[in-house]
N, C-alpha and C. Protein backbone atom coordinates (compact mmCIF):
# COMPACT_ATOMS: atom_id res chain seq x y z
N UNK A 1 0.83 -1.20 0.00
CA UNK A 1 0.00 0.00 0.00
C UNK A 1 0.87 1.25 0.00
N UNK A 2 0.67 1.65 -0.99
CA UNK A 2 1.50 3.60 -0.81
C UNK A 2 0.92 3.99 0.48
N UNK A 3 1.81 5.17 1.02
CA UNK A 3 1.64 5.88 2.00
C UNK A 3 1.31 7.50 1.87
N UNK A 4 0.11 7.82 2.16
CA UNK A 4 0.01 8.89 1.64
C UNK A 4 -0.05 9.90 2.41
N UNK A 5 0.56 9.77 3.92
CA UNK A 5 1.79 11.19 4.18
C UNK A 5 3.02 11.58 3.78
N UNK A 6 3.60 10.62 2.45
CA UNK A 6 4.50 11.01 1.81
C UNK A 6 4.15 11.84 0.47
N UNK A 7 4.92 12.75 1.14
CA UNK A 7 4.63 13.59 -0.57
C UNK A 7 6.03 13.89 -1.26
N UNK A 8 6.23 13.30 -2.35
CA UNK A 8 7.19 13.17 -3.48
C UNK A 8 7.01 14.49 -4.58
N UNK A 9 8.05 15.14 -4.55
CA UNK A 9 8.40 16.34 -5.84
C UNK A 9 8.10 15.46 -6.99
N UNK A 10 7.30 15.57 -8.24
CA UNK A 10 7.45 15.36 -8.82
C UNK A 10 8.20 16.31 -9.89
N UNK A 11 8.73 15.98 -11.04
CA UNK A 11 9.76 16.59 -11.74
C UNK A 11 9.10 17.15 -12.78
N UNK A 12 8.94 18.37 -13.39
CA UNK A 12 8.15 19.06 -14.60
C UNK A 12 8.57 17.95 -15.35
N UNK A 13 7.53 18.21 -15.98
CA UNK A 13 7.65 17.20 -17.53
C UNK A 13 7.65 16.08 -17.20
N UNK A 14 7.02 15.44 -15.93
CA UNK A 14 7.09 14.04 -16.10
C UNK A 14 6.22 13.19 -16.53
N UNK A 15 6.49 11.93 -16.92
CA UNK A 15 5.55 11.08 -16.99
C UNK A 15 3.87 10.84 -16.54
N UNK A 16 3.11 10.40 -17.39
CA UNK A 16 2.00 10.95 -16.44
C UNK A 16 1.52 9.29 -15.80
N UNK A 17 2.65 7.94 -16.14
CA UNK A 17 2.34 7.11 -15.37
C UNK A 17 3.69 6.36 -15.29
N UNK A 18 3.67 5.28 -14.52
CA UNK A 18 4.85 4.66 -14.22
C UNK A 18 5.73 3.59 -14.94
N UNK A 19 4.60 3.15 -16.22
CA UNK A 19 4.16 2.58 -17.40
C UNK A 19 4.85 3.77 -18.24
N UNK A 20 4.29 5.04 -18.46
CA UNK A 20 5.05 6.15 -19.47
C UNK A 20 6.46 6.32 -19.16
N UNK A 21 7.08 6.57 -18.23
CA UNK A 21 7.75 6.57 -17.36
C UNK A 21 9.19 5.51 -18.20
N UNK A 22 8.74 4.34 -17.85
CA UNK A 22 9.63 3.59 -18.08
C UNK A 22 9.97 3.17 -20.32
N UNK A 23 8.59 3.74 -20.53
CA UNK A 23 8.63 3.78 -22.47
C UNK A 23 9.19 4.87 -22.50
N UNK A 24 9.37 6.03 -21.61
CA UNK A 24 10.32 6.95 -22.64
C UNK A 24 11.44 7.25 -21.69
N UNK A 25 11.94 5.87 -20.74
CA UNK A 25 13.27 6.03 -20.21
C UNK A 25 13.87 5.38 -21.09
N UNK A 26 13.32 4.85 -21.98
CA UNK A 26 14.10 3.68 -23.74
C UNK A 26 14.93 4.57 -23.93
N UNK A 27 14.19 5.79 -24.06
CA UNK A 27 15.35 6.65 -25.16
C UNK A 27 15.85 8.45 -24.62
N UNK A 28 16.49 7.69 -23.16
CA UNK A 28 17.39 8.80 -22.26
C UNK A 28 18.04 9.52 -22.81
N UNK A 29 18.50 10.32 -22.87
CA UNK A 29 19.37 11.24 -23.35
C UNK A 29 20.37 12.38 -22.15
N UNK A 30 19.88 12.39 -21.27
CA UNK A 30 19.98 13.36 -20.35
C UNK A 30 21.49 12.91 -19.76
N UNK A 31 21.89 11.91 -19.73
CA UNK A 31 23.90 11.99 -19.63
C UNK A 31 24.25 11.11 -21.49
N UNK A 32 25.46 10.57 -21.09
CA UNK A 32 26.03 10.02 -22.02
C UNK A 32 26.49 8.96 -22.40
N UNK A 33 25.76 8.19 -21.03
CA UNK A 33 26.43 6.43 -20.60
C UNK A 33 25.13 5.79 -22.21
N UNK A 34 24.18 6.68 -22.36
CA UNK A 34 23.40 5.82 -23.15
C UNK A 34 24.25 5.15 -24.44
N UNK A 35 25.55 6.04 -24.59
CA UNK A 35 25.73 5.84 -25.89
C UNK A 35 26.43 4.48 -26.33
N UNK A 36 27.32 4.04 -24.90
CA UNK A 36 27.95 2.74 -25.20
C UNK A 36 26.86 1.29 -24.29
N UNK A 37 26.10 1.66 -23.51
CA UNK A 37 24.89 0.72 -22.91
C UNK A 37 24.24 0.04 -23.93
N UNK A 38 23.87 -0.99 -23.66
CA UNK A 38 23.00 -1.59 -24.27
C UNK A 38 21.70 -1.21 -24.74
N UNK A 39 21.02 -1.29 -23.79
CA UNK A 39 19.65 -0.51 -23.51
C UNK A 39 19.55 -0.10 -22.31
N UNK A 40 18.17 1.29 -22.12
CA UNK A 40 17.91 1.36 -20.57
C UNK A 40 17.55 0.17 -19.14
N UNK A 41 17.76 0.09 -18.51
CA UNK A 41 17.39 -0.83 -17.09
C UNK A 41 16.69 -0.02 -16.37
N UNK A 42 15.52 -0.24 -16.24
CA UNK A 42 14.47 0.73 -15.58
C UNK A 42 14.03 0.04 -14.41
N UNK A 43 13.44 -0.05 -13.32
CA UNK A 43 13.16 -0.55 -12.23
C UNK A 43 11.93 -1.18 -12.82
N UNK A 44 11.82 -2.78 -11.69
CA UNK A 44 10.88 -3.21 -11.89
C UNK A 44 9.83 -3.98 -10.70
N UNK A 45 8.78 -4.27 -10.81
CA UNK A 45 8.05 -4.19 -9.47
C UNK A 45 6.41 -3.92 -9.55
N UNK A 46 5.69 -4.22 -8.40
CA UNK A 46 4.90 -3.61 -8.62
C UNK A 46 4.45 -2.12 -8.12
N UNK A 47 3.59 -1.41 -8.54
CA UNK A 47 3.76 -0.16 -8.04
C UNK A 47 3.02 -0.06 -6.57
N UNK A 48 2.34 -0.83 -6.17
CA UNK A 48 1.92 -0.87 -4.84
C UNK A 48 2.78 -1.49 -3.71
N UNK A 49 4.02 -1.26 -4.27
CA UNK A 49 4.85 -1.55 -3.19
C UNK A 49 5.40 -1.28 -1.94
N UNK A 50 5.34 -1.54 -1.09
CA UNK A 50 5.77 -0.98 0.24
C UNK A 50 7.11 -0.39 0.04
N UNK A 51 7.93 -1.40 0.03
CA UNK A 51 9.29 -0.73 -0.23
C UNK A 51 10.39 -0.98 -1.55
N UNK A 52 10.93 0.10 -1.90
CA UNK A 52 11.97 0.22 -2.95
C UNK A 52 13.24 -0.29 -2.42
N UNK A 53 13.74 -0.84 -3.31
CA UNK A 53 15.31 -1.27 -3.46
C UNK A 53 16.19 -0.46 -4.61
N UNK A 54 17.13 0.24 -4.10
CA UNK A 54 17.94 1.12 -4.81
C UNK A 54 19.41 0.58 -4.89
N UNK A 55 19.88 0.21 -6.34
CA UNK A 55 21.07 -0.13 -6.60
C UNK A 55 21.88 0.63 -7.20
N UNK A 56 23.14 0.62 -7.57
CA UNK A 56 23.73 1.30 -8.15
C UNK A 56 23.37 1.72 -10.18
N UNK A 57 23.62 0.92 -10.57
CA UNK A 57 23.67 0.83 -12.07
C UNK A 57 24.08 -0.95 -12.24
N UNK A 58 23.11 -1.11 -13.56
CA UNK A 58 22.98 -2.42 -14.14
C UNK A 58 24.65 -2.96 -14.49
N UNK A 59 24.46 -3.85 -14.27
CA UNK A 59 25.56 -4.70 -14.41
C UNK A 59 25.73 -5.30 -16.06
N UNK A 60 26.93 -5.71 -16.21
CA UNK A 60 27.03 -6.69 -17.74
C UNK A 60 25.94 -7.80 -18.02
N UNK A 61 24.93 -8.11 -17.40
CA UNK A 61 24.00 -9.43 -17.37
C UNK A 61 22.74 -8.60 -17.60
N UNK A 62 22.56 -7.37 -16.69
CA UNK A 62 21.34 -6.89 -16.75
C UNK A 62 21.15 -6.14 -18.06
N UNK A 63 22.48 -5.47 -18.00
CA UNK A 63 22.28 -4.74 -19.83
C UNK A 63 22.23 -5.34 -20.83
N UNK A 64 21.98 -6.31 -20.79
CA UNK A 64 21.56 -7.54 -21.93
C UNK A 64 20.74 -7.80 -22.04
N UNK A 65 19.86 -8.13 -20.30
CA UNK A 65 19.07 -8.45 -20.25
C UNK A 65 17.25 -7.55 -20.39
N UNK A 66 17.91 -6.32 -20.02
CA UNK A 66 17.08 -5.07 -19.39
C UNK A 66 16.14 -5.03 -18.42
N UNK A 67 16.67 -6.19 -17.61
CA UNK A 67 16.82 -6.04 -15.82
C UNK A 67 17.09 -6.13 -15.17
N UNK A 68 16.75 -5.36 -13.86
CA UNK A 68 17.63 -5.03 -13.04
C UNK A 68 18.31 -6.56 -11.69
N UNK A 69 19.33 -6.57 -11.25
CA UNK A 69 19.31 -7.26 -10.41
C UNK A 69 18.85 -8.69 -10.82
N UNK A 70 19.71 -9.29 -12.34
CA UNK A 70 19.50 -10.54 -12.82
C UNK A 70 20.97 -11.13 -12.67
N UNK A 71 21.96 -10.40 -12.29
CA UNK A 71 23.05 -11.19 -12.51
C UNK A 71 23.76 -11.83 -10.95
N UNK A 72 24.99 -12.20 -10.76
CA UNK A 72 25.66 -12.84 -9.52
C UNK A 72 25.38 -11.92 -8.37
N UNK A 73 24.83 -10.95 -8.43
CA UNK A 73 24.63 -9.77 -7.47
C UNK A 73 23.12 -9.96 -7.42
N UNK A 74 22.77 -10.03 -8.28
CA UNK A 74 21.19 -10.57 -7.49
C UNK A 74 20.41 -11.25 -7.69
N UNK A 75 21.43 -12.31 -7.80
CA UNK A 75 21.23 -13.89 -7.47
C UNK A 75 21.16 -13.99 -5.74
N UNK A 76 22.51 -13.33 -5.51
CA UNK A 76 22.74 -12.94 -4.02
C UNK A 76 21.78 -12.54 -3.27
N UNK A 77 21.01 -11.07 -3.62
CA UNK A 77 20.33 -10.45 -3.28
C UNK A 77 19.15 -11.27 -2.80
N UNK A 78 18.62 -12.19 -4.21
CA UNK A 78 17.33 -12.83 -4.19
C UNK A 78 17.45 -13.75 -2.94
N UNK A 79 18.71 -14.22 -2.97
CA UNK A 79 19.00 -15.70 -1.61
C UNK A 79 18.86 -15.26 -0.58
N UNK A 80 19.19 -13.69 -0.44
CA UNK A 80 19.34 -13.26 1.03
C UNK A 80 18.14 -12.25 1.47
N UNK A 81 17.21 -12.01 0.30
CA UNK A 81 15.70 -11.63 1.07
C UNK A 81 14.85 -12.72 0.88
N UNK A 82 15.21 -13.74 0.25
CA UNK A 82 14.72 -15.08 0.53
C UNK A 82 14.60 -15.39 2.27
N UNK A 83 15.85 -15.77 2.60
CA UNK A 83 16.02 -16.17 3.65
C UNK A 83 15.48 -15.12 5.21
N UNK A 84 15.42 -13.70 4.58
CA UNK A 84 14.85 -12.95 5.58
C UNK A 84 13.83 -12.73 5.73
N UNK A 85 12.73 -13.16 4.56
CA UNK A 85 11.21 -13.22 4.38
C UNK A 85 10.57 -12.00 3.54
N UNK A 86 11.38 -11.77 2.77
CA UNK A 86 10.84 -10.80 2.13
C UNK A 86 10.99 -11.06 0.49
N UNK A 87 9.16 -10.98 -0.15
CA UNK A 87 9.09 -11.57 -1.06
C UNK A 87 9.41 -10.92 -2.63
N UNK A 88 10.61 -11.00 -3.02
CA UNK A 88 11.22 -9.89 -3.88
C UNK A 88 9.63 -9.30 -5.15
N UNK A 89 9.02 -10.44 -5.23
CA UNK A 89 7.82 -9.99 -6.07
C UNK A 89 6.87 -8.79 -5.53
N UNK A 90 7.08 -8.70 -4.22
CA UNK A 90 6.39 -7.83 -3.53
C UNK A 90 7.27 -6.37 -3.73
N UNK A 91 8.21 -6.55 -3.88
CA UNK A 91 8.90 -5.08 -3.89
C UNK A 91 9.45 -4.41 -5.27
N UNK A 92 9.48 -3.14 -5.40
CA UNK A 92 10.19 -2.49 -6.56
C UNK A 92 11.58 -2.21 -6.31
N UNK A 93 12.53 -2.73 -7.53
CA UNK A 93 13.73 -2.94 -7.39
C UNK A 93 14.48 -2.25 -8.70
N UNK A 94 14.86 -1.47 -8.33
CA UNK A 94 15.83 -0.63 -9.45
C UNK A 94 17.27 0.13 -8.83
N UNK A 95 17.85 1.36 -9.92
CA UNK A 95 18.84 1.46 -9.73
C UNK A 95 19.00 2.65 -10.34
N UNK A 96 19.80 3.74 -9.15
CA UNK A 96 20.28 4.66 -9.42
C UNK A 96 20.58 5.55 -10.53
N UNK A 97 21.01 4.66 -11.17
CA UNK A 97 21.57 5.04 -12.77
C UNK A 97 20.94 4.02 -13.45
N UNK A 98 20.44 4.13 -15.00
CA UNK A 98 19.76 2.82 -15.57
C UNK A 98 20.41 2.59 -17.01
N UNK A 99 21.23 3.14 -17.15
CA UNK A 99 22.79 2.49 -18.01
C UNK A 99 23.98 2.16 -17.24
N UNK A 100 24.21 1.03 -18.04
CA UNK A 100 25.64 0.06 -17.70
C UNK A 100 26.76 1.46 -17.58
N UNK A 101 27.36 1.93 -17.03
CA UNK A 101 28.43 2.45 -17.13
C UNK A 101 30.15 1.16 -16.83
N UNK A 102 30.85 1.17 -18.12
CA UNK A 102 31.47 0.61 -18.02
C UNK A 102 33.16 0.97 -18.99
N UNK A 103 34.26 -0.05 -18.41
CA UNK A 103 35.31 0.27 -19.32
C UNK A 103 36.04 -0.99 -20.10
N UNK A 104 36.07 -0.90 -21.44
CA UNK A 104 36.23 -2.53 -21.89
C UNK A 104 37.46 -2.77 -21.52
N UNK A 105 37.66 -3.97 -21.13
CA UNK A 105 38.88 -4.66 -21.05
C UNK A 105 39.02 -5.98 -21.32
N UNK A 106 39.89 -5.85 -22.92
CA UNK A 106 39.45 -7.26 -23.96
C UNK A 106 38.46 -7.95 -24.09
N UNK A 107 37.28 -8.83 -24.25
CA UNK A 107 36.65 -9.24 -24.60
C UNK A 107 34.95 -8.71 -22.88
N UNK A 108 35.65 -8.45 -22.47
CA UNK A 108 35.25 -8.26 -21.27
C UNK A 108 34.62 -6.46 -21.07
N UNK A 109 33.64 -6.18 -20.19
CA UNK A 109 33.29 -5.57 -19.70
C UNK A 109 32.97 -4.80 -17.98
N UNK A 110 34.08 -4.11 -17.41
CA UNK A 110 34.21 -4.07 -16.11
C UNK A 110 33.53 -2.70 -16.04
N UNK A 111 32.70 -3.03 -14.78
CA UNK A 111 32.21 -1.81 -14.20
C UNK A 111 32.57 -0.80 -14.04
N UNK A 112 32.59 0.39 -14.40
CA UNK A 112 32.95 1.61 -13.66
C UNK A 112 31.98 2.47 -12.94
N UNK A 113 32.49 3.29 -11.98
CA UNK A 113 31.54 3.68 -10.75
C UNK A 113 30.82 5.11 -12.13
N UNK A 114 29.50 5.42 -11.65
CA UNK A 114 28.96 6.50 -11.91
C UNK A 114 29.45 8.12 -11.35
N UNK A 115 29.27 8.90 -11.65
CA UNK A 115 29.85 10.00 -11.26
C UNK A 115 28.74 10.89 -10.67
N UNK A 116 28.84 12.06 -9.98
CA UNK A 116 28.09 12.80 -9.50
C UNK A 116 26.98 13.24 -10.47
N UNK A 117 27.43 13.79 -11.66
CA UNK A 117 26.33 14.39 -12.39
C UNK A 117 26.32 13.11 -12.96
N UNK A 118 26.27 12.09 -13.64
CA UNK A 118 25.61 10.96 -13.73
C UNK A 118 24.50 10.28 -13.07
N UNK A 119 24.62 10.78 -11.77
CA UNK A 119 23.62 10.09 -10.39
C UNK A 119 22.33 11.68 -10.65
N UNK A 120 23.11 12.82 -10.97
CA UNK A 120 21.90 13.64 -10.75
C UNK A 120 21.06 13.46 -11.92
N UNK A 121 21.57 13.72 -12.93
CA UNK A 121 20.87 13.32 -14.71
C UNK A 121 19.86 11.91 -14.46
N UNK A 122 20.45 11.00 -13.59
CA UNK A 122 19.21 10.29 -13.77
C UNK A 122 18.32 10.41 -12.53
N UNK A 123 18.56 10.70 -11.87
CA UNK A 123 17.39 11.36 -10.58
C UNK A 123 15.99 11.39 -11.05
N UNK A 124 16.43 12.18 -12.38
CA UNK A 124 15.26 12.46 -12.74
C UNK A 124 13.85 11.23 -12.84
N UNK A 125 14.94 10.13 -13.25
CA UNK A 125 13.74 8.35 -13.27
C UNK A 125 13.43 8.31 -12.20
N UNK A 126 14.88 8.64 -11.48
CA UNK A 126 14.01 7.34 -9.78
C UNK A 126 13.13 8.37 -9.11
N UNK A 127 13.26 9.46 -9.39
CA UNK A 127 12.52 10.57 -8.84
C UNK A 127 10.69 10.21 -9.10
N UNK A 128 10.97 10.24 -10.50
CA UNK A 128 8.93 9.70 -11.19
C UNK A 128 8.86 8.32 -10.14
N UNK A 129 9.84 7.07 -10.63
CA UNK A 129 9.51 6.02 -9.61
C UNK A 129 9.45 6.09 -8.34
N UNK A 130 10.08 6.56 -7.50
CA UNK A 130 9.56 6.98 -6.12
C UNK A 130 8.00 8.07 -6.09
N UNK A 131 7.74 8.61 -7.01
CA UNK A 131 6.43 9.47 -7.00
C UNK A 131 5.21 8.63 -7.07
N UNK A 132 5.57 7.64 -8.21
CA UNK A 132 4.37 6.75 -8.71
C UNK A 132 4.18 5.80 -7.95
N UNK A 133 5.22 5.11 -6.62
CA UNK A 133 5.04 3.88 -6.30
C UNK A 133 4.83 4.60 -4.74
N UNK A 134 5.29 5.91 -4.12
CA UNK A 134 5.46 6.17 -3.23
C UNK A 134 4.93 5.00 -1.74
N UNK A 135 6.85 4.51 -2.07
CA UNK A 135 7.02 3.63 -0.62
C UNK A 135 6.98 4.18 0.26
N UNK A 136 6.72 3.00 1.46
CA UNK A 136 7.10 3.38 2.94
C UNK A 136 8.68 3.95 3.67
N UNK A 137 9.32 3.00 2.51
CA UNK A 137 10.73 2.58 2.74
C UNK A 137 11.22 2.52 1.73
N UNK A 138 12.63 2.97 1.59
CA UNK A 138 13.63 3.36 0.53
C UNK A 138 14.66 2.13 0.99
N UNK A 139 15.61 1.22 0.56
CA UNK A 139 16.61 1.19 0.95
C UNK A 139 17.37 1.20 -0.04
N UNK A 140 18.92 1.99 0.57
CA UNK A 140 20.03 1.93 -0.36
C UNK A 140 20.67 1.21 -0.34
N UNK A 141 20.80 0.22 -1.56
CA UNK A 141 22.56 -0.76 -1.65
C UNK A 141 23.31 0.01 -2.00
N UNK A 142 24.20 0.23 -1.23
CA UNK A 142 25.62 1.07 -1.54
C UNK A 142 25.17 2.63 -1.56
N UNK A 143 26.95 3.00 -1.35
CA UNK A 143 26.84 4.57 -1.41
C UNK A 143 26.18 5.67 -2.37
N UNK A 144 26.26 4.87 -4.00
CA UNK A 144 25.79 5.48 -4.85
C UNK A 144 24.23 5.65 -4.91
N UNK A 145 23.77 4.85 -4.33
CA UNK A 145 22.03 4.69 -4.30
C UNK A 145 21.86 5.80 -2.66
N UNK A 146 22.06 5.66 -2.10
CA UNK A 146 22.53 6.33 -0.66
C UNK A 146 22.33 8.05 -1.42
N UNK A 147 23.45 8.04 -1.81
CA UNK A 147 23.49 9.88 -2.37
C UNK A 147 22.46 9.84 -3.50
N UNK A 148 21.63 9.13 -4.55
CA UNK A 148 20.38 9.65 -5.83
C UNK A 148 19.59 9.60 -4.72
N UNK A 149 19.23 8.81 -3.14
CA UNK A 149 17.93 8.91 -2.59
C UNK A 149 18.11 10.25 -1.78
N UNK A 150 19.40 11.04 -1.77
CA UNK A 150 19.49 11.83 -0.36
C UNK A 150 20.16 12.96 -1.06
N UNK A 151 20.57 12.89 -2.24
CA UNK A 151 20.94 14.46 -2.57
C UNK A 151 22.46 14.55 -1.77
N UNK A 152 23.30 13.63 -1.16
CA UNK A 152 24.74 14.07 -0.94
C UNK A 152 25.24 12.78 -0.47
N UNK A 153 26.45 12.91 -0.36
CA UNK A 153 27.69 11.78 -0.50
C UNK A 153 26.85 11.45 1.54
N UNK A 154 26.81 9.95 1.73
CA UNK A 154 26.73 9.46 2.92
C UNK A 154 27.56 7.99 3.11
N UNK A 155 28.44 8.19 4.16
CA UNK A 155 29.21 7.14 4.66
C UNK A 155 28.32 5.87 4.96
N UNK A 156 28.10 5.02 3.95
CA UNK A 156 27.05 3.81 4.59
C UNK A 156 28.14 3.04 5.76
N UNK A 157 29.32 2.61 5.35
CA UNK A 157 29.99 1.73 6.30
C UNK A 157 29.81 2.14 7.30
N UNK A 158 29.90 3.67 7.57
CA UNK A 158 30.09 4.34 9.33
C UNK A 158 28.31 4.32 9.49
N UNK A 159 27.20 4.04 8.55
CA UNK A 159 26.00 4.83 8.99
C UNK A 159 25.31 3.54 8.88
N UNK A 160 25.41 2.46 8.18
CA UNK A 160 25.00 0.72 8.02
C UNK A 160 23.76 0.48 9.17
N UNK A 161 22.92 -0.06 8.35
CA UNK A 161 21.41 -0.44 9.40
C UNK A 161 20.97 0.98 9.98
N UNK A 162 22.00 2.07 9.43
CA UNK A 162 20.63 3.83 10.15
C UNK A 162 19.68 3.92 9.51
N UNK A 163 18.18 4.45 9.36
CA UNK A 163 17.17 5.32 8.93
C UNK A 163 17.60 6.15 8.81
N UNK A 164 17.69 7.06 7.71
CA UNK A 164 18.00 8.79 7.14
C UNK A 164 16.41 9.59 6.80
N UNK A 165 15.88 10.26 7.56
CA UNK A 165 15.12 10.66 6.81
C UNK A 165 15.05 11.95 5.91
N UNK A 166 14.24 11.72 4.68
CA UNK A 166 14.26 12.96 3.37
C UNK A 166 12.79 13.47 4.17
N UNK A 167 13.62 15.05 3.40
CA UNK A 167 12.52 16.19 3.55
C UNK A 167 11.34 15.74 3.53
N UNK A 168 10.90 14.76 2.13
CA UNK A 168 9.63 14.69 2.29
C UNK A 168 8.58 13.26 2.84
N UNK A 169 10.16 13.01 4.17
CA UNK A 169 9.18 12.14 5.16
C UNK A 169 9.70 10.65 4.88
N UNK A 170 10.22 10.46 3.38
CA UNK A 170 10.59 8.41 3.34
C UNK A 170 11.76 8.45 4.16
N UNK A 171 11.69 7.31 4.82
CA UNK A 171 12.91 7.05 5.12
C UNK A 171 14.00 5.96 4.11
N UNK A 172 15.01 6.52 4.62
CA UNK A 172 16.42 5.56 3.71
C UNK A 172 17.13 4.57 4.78
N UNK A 173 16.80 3.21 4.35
CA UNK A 173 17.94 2.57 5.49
C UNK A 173 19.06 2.49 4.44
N UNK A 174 19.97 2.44 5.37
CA UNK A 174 21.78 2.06 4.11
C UNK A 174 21.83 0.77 4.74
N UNK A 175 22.78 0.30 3.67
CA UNK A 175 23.17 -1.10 4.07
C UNK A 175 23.77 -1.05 2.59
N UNK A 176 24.57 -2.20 2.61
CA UNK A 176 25.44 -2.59 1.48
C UNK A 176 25.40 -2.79 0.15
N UNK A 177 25.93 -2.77 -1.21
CA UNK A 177 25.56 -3.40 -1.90
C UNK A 177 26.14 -4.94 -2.86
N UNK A 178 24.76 -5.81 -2.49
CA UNK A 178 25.36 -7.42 -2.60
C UNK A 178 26.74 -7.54 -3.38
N UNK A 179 26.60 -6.96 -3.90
CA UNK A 179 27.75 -7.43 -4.95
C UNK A 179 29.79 -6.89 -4.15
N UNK A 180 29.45 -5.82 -2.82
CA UNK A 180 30.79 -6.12 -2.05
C UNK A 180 30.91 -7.12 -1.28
N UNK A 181 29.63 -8.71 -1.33
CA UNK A 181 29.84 -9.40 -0.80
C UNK A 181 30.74 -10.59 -1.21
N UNK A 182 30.24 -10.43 -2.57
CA UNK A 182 30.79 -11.03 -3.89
C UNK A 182 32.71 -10.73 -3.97
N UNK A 183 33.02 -9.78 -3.57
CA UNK A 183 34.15 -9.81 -4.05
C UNK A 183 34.84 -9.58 -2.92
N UNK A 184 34.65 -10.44 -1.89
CA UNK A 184 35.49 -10.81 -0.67
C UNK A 184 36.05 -12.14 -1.05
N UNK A 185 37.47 -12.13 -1.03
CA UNK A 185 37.86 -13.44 -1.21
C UNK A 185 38.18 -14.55 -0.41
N UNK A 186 38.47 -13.91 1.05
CA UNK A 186 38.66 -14.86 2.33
C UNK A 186 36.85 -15.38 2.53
N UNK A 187 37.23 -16.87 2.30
CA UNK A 187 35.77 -17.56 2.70
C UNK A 187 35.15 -17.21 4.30
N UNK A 188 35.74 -16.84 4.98
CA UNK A 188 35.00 -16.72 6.59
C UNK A 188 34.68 -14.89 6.55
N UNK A 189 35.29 -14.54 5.74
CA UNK A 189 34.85 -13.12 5.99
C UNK A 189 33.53 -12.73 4.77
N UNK A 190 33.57 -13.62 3.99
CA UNK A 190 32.46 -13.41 3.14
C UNK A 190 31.62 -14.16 3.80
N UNK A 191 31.39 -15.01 4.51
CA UNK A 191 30.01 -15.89 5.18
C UNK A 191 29.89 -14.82 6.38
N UNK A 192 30.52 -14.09 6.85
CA UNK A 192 30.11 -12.89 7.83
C UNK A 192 29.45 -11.95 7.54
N UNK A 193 30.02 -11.57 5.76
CA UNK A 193 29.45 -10.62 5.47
C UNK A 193 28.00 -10.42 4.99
N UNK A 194 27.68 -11.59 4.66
CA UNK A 194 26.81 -12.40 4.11
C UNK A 194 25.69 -12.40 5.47
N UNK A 195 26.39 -12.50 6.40
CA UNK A 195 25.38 -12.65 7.38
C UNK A 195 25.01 -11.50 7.83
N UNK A 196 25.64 -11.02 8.12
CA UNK A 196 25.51 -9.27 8.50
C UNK A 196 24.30 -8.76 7.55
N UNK A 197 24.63 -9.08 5.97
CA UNK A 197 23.46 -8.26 5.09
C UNK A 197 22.34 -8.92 5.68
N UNK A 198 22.42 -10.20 5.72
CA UNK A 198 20.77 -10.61 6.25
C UNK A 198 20.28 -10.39 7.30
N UNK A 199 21.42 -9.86 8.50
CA UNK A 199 20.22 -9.01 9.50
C UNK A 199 19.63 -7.62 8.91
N UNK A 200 20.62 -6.99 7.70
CA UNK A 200 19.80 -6.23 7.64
C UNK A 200 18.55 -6.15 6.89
N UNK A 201 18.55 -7.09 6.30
CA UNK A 201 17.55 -6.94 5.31
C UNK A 201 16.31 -7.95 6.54
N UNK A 202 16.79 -8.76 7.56
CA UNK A 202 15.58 -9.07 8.23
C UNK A 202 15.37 -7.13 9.34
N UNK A 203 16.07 -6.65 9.66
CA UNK A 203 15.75 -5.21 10.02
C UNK A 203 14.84 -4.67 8.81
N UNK A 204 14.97 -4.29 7.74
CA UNK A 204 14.19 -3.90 6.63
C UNK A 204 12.45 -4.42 6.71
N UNK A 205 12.90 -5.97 6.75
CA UNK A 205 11.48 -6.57 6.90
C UNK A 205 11.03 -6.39 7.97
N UNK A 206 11.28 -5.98 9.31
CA UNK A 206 10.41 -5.26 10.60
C UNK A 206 10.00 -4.26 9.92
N UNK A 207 10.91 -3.32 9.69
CA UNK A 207 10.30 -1.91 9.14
C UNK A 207 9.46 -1.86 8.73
N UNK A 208 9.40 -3.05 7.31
CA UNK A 208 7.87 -3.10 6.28
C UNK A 208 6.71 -2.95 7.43
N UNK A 209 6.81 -3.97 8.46
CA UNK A 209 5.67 -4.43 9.32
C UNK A 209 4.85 -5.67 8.95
């Protein structure tokens, strides 16, 4: 159920549904990652969702695929709100930025981080999607989803499992994103880390209620 003591800015010129929204995020223009991406990665979900999941930018699997949170990162993701009771069909799940930003290296494609005005240029999406779905609950994976929900750079490591609240009332929990679980290579410190995300995401699922 939306919450409707949240009130969300919507952005001139926007979409007049969440459906429009995502047909004319096809053909972005507003930075420049569109030009070597595949296609857009737009969030997906239903819109009566309690709470949003905010990622960074699509990965090499998702830009193929054109969705979000299909590859080893949220495979992860899926196992570990599995296990905390929270039913990913129930929630809207997207990402910060909705082009691959990346740098080739030989046959291969490695991530590169998004940049400040990269995160603001696309604001503009998650901005309509937070309007149209208006959750209870925001959470950020990682720093980069952290600063498109909050408008500035926030230390998740020092701030991990806090509520932030925005001006207009959602709250943001931080917590990690799956994929620094992924690239721990000592096996006992990745089954920690691993565990750690799933209290937070069973914290998340109190929140829902």
């Amino acid at each position: 159920m939306a919450n409707p003591d949240i009130v969300h800015a919507k952005p001139d010129g926007a979409a007049p549904s969440l459906s429009d929204a995502r047909r004319e995020a096809r053909t972005c223009r507003r930075c420049d990652l569109w030009k070597h991406a595949t296609q857009t990665v737009f969030g997906e979900g239903p819109q009566t969702a309690d709470v949003i999941f905010v990622g960074e930018q699509p990965g090499d699997q998702e830009d193929l695929a054109g969705k979000p949170f299909v590859g080893p990162a949220g495979r992860m993701f899926d196992a570990v709100l599995q296990e905390a009771g929270i039913d990913r069909l129930k929630t809207y799940v997207t990402n910060a930025v909705k082009h691959f930003k990346f740098e080739p290296r030989g046959k291969r494609r490695i991530h590169s981080k998004p940049n400040a005005g990269e995160i603001r240029a696309c604001r503009w999406w998650l901005d309509q999607e937070l309007d149209f779905i208006r959750p209870k609950l925001a959470v950020a994976l990682g720093a980069t989803a952290a600063q498109a929900l909050t408008g500035k750079a926030v230390p998740v490591t020092k701030m991990r499992g806090q509520v932030l609240e925005r001006d207009d009332g959602l709250g943001v929990f931080l917590t990690i994103h799956p994929s620094f679980i992924l690239r721990i290579r000592d096996a006992a410190d990745k089954d920690a880390e691993r565990a750690r995300f799933l209290r937070d995401m069973q914290a998340v699922k109190a929140l829902m209620g």
